[in-house]
C-alpha atoms as a PDB file:
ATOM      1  CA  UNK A   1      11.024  70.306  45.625  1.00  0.00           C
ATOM      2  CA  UNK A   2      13.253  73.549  45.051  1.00  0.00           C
ATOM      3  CA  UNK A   3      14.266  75.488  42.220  1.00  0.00           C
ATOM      4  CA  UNK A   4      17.649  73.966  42.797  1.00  0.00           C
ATOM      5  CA  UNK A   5      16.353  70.401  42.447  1.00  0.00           C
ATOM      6  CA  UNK A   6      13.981  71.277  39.471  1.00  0.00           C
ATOM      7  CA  UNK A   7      16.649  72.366  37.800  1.00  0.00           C
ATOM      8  CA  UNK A   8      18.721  69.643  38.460  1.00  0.00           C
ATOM      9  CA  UNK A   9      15.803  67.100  37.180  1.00  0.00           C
ATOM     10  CA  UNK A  10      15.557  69.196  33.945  1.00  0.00           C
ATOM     11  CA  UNK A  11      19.208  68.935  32.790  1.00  0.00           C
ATOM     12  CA  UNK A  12      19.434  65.304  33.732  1.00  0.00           C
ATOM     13  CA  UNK A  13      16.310  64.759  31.707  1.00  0.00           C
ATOM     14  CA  UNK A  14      17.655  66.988  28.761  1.00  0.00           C
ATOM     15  CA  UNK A  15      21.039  65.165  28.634  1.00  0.00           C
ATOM     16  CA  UNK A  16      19.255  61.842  28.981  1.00  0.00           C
ATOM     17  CA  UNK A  17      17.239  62.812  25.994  1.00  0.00           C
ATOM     18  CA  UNK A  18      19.008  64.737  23.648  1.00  0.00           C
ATOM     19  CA  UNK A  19      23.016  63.675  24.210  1.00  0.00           C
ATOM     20  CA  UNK A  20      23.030  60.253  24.505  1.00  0.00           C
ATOM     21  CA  UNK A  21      22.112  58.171  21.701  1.00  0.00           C
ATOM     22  CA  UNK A  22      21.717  53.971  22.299  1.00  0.00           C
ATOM     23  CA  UNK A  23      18.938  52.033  21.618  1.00  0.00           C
ATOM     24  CA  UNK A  24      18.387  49.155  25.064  1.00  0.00           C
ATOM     25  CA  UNK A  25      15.557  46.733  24.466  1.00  0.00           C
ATOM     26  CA  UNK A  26      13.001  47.384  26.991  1.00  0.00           C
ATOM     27  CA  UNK A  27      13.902  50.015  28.301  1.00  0.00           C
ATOM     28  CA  UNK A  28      13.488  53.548  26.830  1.00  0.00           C
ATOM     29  CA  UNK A  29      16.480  55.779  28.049  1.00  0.00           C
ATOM     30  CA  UNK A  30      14.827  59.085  25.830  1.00  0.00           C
ATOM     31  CA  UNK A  31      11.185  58.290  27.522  1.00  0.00           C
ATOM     32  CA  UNK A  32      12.702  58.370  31.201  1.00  0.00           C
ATOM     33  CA  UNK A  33      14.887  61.982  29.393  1.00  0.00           C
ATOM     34  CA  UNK A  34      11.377  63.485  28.952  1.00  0.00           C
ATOM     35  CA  UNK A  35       9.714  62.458  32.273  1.00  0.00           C
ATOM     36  CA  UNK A  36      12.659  64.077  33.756  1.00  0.00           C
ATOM     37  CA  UNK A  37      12.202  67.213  32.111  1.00  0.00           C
ATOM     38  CA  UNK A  38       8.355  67.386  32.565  1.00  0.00           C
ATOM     39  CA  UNK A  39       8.546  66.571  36.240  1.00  0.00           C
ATOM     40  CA  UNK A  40      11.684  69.348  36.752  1.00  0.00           C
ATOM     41  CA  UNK A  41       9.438  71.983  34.873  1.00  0.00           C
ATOM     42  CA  UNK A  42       6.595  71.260  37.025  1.00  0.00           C
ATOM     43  CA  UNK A  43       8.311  71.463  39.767  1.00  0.00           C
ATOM     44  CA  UNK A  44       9.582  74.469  38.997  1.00  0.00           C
ATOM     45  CA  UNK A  45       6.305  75.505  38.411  1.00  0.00           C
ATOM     46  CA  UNK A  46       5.110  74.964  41.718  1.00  0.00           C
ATOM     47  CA  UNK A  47       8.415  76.647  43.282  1.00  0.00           C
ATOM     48  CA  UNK A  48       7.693  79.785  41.640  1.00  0.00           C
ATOM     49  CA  UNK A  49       3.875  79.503  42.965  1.00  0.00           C
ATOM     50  CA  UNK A  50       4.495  79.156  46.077  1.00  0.00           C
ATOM     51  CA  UNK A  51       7.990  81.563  46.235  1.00  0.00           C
ATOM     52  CA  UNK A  52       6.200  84.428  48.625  1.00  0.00           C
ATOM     53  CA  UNK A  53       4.412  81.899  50.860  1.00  0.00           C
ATOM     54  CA  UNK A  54       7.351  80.289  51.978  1.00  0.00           C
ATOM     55  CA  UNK A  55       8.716  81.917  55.206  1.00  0.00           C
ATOM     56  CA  UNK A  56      12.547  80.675  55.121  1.00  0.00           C
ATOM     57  CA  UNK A  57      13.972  78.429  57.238  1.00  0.00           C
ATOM     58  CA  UNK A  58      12.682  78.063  60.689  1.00  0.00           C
ATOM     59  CA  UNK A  59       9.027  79.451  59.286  1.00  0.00           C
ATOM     60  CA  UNK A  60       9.715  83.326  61.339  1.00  0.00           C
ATOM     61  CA  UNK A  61       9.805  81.287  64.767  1.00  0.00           C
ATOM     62  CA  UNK A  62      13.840  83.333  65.346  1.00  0.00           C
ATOM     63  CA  UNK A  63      12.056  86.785  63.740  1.00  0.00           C
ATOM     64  CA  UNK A  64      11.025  88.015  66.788  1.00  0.00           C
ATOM     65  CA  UNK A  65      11.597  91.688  65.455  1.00  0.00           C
ATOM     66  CA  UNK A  66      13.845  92.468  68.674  1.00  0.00           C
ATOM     67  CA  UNK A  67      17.629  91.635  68.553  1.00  0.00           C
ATOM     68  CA  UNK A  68      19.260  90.103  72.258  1.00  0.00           C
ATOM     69  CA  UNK A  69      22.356  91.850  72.757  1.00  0.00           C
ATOM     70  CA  UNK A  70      25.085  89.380  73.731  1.00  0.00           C
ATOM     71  CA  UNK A  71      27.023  90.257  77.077  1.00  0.00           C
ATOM     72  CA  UNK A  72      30.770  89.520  77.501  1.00  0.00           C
ATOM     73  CA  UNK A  73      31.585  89.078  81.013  1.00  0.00           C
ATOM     74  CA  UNK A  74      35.107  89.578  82.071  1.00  0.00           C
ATOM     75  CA  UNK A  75      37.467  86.438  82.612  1.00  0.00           C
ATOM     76  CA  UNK A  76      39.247  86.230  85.835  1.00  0.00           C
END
């Protein structure tokens, strides 16, 4: 999970607690609001742990610390 996505789970979970207001029988809208949150925030959490570890797309295969020069060749 990213920092995008945690983020994402967070505000759904705030608005689903704190902005809407019915009452369903059975089902607790404000209980699935705070699961939300604490799943987004831990998530988060774990993002920010592991933020130097994590080497980018393609994990440094295309860092190869030398650049290819790309040739032209004349058209007839």
């Amino acid at each position: 999970m990213g920092l995008g996505t945690s983020l994402v789970l967070i505000a759904i979970g705030a608005i689903l607690e704190f902005a809407i207001r019915v009452s369903t029988p059975g089902f607790n809208i404000h209980t699935v609001g705070i699961v939300l949150m604490v799943v987004g925030v831990l998530g988060l959490l774990v993002s920010l742990v592991f933020w130097n570890t994590w080497g980018g797309f393609g994990n440094g295969a295309a860092r190869t610390g030398t650049r290819r020069r790309v040739v032209e060749e004349d058209l007839p």
